[in-house]
N, C-alpha and C. Protein backbone atom coordinates (compact mmCIF):
# COMPACT_ATOMS: atom_id res chain seq x y z
N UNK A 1 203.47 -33.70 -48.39
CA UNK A 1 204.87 -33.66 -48.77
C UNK A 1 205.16 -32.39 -49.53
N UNK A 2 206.40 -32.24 -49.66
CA UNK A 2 206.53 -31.03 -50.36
C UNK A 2 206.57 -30.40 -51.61
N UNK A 3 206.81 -31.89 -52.61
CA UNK A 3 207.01 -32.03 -53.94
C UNK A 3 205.02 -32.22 -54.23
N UNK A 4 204.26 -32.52 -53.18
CA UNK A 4 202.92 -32.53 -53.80
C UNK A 4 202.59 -34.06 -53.82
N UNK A 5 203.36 -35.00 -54.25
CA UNK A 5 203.07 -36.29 -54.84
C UNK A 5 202.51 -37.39 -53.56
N UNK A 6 201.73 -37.35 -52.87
CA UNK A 6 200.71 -38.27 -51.90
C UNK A 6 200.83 -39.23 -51.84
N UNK A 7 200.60 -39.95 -53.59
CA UNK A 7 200.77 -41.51 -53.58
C UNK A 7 201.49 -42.44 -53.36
N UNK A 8 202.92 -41.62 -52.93
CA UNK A 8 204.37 -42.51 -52.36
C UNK A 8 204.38 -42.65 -50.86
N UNK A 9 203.36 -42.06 -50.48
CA UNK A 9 203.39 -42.10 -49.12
C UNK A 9 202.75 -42.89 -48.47
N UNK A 10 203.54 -43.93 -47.30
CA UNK A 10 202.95 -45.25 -46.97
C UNK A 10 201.99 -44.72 -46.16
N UNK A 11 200.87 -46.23 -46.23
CA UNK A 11 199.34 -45.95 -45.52
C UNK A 11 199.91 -45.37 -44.01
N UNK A 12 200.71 -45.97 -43.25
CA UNK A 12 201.48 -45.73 -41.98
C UNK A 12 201.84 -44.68 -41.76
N UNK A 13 201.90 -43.64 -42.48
CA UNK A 13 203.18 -42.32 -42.89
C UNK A 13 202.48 -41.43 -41.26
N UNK A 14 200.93 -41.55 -41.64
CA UNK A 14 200.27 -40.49 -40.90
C UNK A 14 200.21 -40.77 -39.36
N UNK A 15 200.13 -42.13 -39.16
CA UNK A 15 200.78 -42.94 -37.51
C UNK A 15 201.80 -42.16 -37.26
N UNK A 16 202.93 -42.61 -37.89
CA UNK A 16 204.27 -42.10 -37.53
C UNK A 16 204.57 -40.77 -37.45
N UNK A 17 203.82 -39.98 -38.16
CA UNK A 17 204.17 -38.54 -37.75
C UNK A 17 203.21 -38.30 -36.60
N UNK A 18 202.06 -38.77 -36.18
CA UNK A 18 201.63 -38.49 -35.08
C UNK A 18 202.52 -38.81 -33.70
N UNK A 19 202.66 -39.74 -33.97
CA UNK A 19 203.86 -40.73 -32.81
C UNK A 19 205.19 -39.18 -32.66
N UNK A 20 205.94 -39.25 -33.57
CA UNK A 20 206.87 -38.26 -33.44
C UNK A 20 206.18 -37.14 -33.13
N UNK A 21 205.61 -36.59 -33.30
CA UNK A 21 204.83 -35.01 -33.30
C UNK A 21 204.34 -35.11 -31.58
N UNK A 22 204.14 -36.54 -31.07
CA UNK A 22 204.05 -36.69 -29.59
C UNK A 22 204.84 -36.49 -29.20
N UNK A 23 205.96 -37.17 -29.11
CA UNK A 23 207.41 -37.69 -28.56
C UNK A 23 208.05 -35.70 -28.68
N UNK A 24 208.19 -34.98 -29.90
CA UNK A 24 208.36 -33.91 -29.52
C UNK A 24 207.83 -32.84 -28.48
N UNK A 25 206.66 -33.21 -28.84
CA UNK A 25 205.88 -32.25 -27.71
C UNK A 25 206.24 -32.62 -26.49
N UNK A 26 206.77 -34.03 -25.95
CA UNK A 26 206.78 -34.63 -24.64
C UNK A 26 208.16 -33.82 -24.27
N UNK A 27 208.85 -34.28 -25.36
CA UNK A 27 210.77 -33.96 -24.82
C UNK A 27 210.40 -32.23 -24.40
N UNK A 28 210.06 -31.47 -25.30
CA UNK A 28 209.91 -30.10 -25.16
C UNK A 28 209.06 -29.63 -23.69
N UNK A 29 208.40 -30.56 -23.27
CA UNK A 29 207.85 -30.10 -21.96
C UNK A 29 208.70 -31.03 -20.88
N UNK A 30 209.46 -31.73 -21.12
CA UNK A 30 210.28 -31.99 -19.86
C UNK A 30 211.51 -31.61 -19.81
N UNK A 31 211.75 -30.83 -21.38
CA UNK A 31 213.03 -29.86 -21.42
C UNK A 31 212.61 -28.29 -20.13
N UNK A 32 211.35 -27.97 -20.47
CA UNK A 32 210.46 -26.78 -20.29
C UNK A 32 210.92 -27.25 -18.68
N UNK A 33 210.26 -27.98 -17.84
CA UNK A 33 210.00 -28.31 -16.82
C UNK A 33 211.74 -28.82 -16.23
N UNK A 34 212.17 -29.31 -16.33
CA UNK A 34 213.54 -29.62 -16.41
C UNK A 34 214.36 -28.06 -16.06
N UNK A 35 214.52 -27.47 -17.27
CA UNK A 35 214.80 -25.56 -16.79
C UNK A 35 214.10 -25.02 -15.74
N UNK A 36 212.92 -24.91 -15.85
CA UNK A 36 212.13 -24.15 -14.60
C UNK A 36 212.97 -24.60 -13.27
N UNK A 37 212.99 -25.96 -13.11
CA UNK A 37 213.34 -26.53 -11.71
C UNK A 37 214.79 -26.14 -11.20
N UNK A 38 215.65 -26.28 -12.57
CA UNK A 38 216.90 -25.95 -12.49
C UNK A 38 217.00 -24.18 -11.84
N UNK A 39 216.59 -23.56 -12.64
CA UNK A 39 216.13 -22.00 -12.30
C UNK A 39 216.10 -21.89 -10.81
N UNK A 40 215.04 -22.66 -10.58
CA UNK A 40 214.15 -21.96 -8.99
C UNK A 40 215.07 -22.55 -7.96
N UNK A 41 216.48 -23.74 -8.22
CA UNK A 41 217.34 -23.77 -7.83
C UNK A 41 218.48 -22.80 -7.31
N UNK A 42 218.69 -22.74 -8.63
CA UNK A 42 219.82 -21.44 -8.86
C UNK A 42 219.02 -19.90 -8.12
N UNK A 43 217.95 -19.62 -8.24
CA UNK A 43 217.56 -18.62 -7.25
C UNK A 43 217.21 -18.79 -5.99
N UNK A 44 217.17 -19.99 -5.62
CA UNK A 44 217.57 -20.36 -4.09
C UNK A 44 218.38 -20.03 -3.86
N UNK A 45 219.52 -20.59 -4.06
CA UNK A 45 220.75 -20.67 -4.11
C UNK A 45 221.60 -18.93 -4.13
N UNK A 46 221.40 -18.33 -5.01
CA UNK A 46 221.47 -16.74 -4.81
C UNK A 46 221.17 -16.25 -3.57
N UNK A 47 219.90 -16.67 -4.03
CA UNK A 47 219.18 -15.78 -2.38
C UNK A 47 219.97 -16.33 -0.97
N UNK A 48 220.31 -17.67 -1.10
CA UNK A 48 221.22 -17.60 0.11
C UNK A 48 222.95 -17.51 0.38
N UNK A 49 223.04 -16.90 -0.48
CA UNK A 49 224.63 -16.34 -0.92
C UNK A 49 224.41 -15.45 -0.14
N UNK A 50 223.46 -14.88 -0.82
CA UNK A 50 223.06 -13.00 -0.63
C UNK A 50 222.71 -12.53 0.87
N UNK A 51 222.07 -13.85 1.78
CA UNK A 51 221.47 -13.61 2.90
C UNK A 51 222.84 -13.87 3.89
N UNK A 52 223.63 -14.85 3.73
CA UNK A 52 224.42 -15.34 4.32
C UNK A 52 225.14 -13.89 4.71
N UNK A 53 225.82 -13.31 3.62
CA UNK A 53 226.44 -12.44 3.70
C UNK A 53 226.00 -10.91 4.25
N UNK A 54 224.93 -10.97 3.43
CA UNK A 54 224.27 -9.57 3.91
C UNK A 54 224.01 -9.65 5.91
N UNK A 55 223.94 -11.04 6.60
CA UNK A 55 223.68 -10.99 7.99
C UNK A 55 225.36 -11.36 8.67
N UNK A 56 226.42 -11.49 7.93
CA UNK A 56 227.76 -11.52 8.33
C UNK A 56 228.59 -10.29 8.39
N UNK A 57 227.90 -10.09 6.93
CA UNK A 57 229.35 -8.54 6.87
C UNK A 57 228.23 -7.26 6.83
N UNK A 58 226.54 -7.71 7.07
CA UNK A 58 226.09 -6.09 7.10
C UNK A 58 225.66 -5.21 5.68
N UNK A 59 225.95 -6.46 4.56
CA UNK A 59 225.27 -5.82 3.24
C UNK A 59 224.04 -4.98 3.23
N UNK A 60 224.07 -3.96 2.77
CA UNK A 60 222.72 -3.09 2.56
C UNK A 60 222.34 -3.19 1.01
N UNK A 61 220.84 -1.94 0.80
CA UNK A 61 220.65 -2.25 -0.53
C UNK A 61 221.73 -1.59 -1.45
N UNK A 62 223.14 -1.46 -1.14
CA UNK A 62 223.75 -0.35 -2.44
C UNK A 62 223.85 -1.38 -2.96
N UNK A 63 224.63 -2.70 -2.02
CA UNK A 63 225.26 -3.78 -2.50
C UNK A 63 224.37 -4.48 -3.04
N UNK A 64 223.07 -4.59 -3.08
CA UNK A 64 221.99 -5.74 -3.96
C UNK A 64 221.99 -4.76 -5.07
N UNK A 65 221.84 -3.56 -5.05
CA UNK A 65 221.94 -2.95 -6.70
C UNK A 65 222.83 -3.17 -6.91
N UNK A 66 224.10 -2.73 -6.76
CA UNK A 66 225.63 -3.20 -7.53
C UNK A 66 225.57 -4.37 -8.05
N UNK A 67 225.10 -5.66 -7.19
CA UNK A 67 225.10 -6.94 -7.92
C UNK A 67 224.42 -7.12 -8.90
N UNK A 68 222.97 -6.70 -8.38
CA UNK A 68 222.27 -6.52 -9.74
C UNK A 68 222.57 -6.14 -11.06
N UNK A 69 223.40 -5.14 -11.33
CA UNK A 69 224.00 -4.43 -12.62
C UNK A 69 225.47 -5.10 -12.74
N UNK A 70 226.53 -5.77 -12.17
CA UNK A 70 227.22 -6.57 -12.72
C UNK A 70 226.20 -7.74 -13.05
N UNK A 71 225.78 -8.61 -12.54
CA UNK A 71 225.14 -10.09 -12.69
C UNK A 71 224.52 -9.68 -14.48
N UNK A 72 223.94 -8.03 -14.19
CA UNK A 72 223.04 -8.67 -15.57
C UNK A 72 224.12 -7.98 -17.08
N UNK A 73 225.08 -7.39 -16.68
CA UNK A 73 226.23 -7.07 -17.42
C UNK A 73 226.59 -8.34 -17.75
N UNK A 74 227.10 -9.16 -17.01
CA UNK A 74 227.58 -10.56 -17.41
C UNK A 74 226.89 -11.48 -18.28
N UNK A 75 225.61 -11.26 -17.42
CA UNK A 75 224.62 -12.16 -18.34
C UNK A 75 223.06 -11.95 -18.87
N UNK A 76 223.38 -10.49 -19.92
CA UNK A 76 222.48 -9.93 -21.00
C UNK A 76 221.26 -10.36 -21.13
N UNK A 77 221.27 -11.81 -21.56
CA UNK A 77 220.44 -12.05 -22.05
C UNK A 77 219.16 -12.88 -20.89
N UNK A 78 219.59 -12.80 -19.68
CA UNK A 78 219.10 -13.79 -18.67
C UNK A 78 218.04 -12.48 -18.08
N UNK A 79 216.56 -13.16 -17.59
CA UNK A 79 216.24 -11.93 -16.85
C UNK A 79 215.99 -12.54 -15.71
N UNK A 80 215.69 -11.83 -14.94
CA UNK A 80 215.46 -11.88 -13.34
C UNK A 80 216.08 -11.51 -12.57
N UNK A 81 217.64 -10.57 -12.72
CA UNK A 81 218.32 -10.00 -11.97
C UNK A 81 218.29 -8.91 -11.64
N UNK A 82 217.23 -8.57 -11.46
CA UNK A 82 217.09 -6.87 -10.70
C UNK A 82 216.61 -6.98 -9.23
N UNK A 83 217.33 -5.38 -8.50
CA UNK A 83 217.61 -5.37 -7.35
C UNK A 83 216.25 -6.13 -7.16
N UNK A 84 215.11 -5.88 -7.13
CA UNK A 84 213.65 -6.41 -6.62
C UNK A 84 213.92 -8.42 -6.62
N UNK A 85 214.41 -8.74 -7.75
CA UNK A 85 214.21 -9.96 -7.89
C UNK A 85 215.30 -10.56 -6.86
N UNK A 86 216.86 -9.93 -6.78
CA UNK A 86 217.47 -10.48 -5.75
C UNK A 86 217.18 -10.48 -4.46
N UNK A 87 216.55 -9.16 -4.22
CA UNK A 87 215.34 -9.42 -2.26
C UNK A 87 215.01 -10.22 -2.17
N UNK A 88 213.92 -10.61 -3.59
CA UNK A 88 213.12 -11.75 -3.50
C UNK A 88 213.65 -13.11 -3.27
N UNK A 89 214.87 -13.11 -3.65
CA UNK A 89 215.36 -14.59 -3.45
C UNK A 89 215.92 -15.06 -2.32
N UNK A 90 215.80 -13.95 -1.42
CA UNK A 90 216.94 -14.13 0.16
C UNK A 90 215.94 -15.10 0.87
């Protein structure tokens, strides 16, 4: 504890923080796993925006760089949007 004092603390105390200290670790890896899946979605999903179009209207690579540098203008803090990674997703 933080004040030091041990002896207020029920025999149980050390169960229960194990129990929780599980239950976190669990949520945090099916949060973890939960995103990943969502992700490899959403870059499906790109990649066949990108393909659709690029075999309709004839997109070349200016247009996968251009996207590339708006997409990651928009969204700073996200990575995986460079020209290489959008090929990759077609």
């Amino acid at each position: 504890m933080a004040d030091g004092d041990d002896s207020l603390i029920p025999t149980e105390y050390p169960a229960l923080l194990a129990d929780l200290k599980e239950r976190i670790h669990a949520a945090r890896m099916r949060a973890t796993l939960a995103a990943n899946a969502e992700l490899t979605l959403l870059y499906w999903d790109i990649g066949q925006a990108i393909s659709k179009r690029e075999q309709a209207q004839g997109w070349g690579a200016k247009v996968i760089k251009r996207l590339s540098v708006d997409l990651r203008l928009a969204f700073p803090d996200m990575k995986g949007l460079s020209p290489r990674n959008l090929l990759y997703m077609r």
